[in-house]
PDB file of N, CA and C in Angstrom:
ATOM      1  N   UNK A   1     -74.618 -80.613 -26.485  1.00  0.00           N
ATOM      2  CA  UNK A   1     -75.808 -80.458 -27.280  1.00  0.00           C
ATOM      3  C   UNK A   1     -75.487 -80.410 -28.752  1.00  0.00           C
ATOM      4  N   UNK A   2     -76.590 -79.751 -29.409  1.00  0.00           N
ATOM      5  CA  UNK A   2     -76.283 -79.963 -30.845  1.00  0.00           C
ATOM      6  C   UNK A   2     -75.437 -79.159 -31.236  1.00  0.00           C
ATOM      7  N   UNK A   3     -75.206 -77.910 -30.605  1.00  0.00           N
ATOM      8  CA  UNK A   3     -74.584 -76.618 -30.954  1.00  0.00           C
ATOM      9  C   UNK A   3     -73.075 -76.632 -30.592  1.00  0.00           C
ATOM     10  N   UNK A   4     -72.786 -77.804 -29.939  1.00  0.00           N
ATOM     11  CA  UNK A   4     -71.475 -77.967 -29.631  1.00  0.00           C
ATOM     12  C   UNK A   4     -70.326 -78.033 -30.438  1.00  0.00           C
ATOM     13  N   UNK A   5     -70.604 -78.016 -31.971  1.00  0.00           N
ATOM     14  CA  UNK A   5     -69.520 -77.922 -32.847  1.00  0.00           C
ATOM     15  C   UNK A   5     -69.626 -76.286 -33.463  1.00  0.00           C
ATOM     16  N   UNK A   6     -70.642 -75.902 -32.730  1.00  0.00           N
ATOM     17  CA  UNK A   6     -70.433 -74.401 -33.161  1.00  0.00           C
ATOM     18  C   UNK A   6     -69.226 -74.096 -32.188  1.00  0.00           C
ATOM     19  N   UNK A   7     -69.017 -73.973 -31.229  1.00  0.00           N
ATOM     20  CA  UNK A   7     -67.919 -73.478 -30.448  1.00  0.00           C
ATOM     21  C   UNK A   7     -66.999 -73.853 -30.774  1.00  0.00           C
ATOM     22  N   UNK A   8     -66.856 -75.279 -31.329  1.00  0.00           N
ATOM     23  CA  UNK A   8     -65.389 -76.136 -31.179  1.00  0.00           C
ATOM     24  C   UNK A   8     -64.892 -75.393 -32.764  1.00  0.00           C
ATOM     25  N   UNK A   9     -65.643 -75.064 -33.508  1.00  0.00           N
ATOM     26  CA  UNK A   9     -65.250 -74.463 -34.797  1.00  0.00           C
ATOM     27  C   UNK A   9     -64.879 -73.242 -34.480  1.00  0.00           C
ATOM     28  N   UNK A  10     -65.564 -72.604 -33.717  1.00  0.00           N
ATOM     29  CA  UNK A  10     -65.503 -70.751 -33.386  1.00  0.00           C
ATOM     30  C   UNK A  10     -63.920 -70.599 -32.378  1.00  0.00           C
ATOM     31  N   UNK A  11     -63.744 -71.296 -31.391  1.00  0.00           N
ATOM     32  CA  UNK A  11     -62.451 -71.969 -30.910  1.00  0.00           C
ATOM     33  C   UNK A  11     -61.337 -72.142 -31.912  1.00  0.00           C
ATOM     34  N   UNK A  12     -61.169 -73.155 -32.359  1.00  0.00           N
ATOM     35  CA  UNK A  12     -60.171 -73.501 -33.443  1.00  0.00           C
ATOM     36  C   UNK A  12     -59.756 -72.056 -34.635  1.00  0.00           C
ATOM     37  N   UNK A  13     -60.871 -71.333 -35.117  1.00  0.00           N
ATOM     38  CA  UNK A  13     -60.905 -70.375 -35.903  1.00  0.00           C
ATOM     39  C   UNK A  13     -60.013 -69.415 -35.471  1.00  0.00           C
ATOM     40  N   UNK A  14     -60.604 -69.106 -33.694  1.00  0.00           N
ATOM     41  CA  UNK A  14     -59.852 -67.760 -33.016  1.00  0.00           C
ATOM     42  C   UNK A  14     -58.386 -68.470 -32.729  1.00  0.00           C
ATOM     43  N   UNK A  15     -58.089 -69.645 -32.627  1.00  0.00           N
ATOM     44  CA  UNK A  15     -56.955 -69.772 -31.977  1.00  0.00           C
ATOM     45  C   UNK A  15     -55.655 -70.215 -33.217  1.00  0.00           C
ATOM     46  N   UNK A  16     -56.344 -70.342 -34.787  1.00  0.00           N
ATOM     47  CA  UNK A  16     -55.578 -70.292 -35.771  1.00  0.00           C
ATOM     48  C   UNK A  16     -55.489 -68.587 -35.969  1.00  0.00           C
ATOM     49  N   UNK A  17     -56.284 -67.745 -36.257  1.00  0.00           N
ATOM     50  CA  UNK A  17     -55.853 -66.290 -36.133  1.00  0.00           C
ATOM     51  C   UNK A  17     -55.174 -65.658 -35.277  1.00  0.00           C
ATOM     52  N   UNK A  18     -55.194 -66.003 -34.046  1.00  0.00           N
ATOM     53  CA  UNK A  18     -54.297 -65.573 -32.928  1.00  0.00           C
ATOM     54  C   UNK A  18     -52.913 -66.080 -33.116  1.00  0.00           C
ATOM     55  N   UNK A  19     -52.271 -67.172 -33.543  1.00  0.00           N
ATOM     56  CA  UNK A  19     -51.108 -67.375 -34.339  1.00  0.00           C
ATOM     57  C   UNK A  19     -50.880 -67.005 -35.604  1.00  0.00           C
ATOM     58  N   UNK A  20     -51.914 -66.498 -36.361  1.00  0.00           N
ATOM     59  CA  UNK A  20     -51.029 -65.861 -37.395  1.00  0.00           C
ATOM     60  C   UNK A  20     -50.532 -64.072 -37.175  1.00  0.00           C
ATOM     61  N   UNK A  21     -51.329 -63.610 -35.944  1.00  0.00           N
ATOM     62  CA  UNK A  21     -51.277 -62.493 -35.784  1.00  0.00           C
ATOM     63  C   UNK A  21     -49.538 -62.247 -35.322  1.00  0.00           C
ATOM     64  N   UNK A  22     -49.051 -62.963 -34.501  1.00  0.00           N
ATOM     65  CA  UNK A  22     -47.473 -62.979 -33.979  1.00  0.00           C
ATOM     66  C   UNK A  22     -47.209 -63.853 -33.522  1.00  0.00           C
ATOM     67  N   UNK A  23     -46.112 -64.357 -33.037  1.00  0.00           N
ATOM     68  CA  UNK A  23     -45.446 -65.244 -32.243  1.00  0.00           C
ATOM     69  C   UNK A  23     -45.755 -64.953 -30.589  1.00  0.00           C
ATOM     70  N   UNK A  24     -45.622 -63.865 -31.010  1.00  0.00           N
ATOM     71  CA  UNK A  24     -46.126 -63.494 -28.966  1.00  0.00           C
ATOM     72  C   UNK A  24     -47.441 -64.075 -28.653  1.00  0.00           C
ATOM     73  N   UNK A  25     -48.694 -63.790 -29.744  1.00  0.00           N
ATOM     74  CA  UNK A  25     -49.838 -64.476 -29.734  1.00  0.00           C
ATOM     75  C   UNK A  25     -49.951 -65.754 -29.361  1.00  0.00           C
ATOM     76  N   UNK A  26     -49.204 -66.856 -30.598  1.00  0.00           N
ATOM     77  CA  UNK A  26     -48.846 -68.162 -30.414  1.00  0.00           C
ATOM     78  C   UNK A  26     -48.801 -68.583 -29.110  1.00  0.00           C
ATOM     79  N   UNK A  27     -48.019 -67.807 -27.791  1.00  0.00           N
ATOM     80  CA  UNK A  27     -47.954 -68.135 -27.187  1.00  0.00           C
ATOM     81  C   UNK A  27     -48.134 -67.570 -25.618  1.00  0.00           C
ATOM     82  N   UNK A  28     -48.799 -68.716 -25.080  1.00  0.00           N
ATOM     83  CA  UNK A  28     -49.845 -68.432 -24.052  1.00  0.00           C
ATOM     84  C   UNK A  28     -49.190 -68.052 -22.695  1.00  0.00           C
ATOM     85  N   UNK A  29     -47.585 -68.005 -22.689  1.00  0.00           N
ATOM     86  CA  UNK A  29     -47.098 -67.210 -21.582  1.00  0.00           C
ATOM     87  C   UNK A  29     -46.232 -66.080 -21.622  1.00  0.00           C
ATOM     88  N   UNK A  30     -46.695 -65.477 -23.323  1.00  0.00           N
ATOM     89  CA  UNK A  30     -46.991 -63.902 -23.304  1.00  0.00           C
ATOM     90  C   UNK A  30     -48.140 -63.133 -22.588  1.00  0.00           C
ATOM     91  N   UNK A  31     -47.343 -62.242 -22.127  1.00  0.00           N
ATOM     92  CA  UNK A  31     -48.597 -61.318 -21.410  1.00  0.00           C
ATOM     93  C   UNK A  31     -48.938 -60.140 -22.372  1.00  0.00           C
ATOM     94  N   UNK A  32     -48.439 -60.265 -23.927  1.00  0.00           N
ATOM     95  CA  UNK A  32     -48.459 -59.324 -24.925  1.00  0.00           C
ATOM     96  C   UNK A  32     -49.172 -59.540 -26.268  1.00  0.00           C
ATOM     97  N   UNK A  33     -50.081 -60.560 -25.642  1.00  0.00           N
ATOM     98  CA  UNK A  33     -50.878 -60.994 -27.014  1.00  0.00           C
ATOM     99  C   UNK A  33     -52.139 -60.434 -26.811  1.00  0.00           C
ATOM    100  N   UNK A  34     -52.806 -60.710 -27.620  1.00  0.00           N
ATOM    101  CA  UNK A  34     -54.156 -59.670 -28.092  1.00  0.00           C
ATOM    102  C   UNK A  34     -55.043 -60.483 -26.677  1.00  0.00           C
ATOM    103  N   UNK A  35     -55.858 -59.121 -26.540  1.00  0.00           N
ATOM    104  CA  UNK A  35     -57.219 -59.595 -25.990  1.00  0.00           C
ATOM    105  C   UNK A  35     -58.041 -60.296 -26.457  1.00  0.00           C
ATOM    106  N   UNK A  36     -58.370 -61.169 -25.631  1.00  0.00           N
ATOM    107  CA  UNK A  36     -60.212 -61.925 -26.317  1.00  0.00           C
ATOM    108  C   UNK A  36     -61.000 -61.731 -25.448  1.00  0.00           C
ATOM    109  N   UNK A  37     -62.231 -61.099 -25.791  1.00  0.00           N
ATOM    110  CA  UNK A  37     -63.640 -61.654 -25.290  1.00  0.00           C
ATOM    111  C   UNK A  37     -63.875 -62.331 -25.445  1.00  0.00           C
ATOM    112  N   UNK A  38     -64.375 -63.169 -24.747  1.00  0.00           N
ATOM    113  CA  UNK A  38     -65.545 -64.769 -24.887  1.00  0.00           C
ATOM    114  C   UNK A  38     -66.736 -64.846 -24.502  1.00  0.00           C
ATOM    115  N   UNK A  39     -67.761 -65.120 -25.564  1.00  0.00           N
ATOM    116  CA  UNK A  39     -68.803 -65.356 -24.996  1.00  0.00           C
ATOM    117  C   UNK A  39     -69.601 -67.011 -24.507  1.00  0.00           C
ATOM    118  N   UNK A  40     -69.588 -67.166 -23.445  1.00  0.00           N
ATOM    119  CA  UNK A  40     -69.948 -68.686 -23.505  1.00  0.00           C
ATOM    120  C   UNK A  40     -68.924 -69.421 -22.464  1.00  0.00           C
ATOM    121  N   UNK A  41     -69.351 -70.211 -21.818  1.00  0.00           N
ATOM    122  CA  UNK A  41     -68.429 -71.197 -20.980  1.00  0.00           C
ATOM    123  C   UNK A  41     -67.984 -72.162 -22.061  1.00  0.00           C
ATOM    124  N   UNK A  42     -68.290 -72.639 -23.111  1.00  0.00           N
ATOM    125  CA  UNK A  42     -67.415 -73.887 -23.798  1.00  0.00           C
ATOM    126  C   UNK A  42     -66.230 -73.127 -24.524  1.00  0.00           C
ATOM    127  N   UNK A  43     -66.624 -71.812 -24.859  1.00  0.00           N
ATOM    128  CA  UNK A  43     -65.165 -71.568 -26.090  1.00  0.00           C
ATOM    129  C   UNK A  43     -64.365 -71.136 -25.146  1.00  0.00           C
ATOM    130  N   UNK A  44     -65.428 -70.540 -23.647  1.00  0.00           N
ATOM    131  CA  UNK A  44     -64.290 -70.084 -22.554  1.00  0.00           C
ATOM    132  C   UNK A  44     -62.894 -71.263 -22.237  1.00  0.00           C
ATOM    133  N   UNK A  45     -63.729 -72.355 -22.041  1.00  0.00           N
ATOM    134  CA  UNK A  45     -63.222 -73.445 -21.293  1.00  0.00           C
ATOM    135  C   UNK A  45     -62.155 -73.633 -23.080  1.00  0.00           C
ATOM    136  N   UNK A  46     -62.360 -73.981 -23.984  1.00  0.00           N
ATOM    137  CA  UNK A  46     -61.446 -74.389 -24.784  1.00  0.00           C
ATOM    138  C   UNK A  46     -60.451 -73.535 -25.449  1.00  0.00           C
ATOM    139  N   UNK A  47     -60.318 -71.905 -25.189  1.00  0.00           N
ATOM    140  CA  UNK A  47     -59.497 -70.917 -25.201  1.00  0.00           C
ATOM    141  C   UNK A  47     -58.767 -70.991 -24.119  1.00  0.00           C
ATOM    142  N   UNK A  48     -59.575 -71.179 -23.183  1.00  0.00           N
ATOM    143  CA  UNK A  48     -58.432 -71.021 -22.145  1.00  0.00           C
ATOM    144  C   UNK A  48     -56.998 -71.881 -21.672  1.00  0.00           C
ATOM    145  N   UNK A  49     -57.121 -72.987 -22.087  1.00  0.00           N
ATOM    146  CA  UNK A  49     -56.436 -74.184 -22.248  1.00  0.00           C
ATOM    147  C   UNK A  49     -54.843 -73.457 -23.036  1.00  0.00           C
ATOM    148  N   UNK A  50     -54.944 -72.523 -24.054  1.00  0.00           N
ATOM    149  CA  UNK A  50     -53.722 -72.070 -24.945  1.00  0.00           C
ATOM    150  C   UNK A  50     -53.798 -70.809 -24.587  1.00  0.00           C
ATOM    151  N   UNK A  51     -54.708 -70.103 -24.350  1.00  0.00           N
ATOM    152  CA  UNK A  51     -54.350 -68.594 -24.021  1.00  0.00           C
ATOM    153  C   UNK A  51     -55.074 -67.719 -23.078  1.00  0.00           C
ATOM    154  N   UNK A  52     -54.495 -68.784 -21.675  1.00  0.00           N
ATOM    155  CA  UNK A  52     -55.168 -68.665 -20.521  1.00  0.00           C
ATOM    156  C   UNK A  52     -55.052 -66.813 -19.935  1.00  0.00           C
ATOM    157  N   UNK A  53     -53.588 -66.240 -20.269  1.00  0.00           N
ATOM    158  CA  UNK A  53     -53.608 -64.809 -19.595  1.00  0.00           C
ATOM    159  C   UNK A  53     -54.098 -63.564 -20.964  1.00  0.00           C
ATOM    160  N   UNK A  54     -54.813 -64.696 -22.096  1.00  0.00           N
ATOM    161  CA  UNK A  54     -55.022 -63.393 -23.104  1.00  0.00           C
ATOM    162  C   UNK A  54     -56.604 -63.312 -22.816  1.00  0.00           C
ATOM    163  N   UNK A  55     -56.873 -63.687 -22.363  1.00  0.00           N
ATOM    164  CA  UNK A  55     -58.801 -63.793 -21.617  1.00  0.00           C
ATOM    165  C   UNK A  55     -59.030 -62.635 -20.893  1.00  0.00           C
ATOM    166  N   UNK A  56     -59.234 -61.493 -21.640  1.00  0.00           N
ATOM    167  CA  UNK A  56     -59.598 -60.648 -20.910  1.00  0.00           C
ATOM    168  C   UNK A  56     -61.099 -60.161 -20.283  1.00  0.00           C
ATOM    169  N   UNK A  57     -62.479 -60.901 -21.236  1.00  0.00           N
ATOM    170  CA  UNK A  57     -63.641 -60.714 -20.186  1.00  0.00           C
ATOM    171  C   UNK A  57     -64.010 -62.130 -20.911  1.00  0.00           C
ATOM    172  N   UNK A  58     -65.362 -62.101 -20.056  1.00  0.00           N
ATOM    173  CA  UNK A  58     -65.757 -63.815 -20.192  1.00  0.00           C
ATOM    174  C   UNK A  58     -67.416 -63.572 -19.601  1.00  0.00           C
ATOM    175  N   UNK A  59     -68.487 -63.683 -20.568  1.00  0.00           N
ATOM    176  CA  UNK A  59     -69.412 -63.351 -20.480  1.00  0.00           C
ATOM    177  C   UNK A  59     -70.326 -65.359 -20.444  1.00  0.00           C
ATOM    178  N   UNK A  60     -71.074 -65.441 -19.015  1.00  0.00           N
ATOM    179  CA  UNK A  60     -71.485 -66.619 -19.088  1.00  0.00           C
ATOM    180  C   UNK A  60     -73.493 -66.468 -19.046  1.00  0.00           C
ATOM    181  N   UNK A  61     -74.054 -67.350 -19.452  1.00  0.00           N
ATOM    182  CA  UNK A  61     -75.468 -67.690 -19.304  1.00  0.00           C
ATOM    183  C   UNK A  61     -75.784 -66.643 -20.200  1.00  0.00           C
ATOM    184  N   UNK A  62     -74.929 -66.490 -21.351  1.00  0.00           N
ATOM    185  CA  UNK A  62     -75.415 -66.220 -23.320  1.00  0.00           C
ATOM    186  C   UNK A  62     -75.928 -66.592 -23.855  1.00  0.00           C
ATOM    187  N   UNK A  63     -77.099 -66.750 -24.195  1.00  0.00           N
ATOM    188  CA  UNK A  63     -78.169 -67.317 -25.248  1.00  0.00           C
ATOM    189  C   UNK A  63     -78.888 -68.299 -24.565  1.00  0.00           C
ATOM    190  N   UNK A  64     -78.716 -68.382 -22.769  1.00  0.00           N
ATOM    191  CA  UNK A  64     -79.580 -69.351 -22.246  1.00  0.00           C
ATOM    192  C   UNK A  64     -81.184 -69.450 -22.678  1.00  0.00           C
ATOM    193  N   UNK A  65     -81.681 -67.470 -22.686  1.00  0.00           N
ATOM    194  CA  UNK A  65     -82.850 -67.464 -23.062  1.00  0.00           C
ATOM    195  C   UNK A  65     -82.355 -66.912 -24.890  1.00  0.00           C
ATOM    196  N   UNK A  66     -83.871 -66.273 -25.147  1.00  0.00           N
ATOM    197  CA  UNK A  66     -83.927 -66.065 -26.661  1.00  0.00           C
ATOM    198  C   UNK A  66     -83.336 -64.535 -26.040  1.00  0.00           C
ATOM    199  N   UNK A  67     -81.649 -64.408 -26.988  1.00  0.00           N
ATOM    200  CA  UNK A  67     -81.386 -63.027 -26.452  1.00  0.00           C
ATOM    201  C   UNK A  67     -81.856 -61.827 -27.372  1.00  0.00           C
ATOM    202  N   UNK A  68     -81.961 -60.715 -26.333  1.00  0.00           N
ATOM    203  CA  UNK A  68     -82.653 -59.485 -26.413  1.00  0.00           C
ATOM    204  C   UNK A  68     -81.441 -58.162 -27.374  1.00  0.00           C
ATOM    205  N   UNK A  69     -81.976 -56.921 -27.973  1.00  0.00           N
ATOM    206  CA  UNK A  69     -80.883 -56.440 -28.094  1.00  0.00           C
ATOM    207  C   UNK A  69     -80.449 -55.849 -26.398  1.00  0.00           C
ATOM    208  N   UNK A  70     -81.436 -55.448 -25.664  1.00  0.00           N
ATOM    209  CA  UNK A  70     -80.812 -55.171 -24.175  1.00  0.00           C
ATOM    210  C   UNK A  70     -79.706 -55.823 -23.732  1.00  0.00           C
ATOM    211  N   UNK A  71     -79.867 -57.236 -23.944  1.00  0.00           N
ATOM    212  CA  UNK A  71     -78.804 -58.022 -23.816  1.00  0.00           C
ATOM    213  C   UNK A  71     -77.337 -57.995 -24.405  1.00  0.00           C
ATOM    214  N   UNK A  72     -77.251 -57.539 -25.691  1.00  0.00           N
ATOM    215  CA  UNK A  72     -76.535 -57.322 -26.592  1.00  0.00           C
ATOM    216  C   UNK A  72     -75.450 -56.016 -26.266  1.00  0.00           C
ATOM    217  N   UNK A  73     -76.744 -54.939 -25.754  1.00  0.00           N
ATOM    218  CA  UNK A  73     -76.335 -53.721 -25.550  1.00  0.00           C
ATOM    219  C   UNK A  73     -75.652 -53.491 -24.293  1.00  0.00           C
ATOM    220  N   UNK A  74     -75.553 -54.269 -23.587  1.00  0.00           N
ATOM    221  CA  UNK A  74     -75.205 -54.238 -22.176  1.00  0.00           C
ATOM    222  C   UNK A  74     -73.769 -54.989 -21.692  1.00  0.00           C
ATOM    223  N   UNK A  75     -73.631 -56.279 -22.853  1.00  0.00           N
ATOM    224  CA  UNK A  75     -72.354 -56.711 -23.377  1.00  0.00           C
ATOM    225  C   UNK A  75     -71.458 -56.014 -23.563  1.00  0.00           C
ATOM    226  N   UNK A  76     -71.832 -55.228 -25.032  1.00  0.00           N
ATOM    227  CA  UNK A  76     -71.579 -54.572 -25.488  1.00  0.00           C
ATOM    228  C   UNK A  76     -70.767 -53.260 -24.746  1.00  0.00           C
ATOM    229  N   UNK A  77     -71.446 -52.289 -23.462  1.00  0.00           N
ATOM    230  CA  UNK A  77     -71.355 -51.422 -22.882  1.00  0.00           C
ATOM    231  C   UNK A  77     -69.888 -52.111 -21.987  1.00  0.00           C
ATOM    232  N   UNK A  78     -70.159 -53.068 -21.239  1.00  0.00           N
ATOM    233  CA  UNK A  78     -69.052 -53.427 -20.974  1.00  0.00           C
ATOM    234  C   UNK A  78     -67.679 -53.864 -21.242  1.00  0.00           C
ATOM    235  N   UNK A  79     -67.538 -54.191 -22.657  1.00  0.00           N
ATOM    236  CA  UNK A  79     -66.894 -54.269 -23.220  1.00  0.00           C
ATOM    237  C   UNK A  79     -65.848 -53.112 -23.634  1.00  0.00           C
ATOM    238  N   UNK A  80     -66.770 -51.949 -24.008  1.00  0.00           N
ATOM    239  CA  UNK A  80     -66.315 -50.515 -24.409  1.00  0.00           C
ATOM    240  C   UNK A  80     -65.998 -49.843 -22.823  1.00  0.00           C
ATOM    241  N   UNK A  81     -66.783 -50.076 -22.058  1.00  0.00           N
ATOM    242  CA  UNK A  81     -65.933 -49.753 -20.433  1.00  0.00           C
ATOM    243  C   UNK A  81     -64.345 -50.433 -20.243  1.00  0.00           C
ATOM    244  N   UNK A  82     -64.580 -51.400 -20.361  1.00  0.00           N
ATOM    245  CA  UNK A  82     -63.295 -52.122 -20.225  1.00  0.00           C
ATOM    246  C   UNK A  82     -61.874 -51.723 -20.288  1.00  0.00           C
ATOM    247  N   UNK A  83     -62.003 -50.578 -21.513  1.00  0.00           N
ATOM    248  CA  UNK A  83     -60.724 -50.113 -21.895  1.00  0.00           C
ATOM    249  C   UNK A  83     -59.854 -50.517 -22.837  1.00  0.00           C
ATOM    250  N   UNK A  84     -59.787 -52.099 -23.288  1.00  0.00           N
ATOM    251  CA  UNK A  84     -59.271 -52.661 -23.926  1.00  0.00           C
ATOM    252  C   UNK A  84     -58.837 -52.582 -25.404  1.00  0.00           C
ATOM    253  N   UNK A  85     -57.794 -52.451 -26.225  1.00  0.00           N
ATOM    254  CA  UNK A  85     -57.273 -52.032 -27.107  1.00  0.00           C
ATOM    255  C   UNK A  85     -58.037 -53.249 -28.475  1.00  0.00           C
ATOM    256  N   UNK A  86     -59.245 -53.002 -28.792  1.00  0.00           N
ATOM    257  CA  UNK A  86     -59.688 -53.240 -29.938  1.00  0.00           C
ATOM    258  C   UNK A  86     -60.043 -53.129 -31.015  1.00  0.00           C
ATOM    259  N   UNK A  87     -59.510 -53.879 -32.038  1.00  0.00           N
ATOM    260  CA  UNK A  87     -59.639 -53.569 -33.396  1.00  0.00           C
ATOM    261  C   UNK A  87     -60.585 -54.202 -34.359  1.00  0.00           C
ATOM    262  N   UNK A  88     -61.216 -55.559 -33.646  1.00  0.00           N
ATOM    263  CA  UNK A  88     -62.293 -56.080 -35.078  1.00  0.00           C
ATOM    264  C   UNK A  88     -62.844 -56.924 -33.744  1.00  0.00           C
TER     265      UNK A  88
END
């Protein structure tokens, strides 16, 4: 669709910061690189390709409708359940 270079930009962005963060990052058969959330099956599908074991949740059928903050908040909740060591 039209929105398809939003991901491929949002993709490329996370996966130039994830190499400048370390070398362990850089590479995708560290099991010691940062977590990502993803929201979306396309940035899923094009993250996963380089940093298939740093995928730690993966949220699909995001913005199918007009999203809600319920929606947001519930992401959100799971995310902070998760446990996961996050910083930005």
């Amino acid at each position: 669709g039209l929105c398809g270079g939003i991901h491929s930009s949002v993709s490329k962005r996370t996966r130039a910061e994830l190499a400048k963060i370390s070398l362990t990052a850089a590479n995708p058969d560290s099991p010691e690189g940062p977590a990502i959330v993803v929201l979306g099956e396309k940035s899923k599908a094009q993250l996963q390709r380089s940093f298939k074991k740093n995928l730690a949740l993966s949220f699909s059928q995001v913005g199918r409708d007009v999203p809600t903050f319920a929606d947001a908040a519930a992401i959100a909740d799971m995310i902070f359940k998760s446990n996961l060591k996050l910083d930005k």
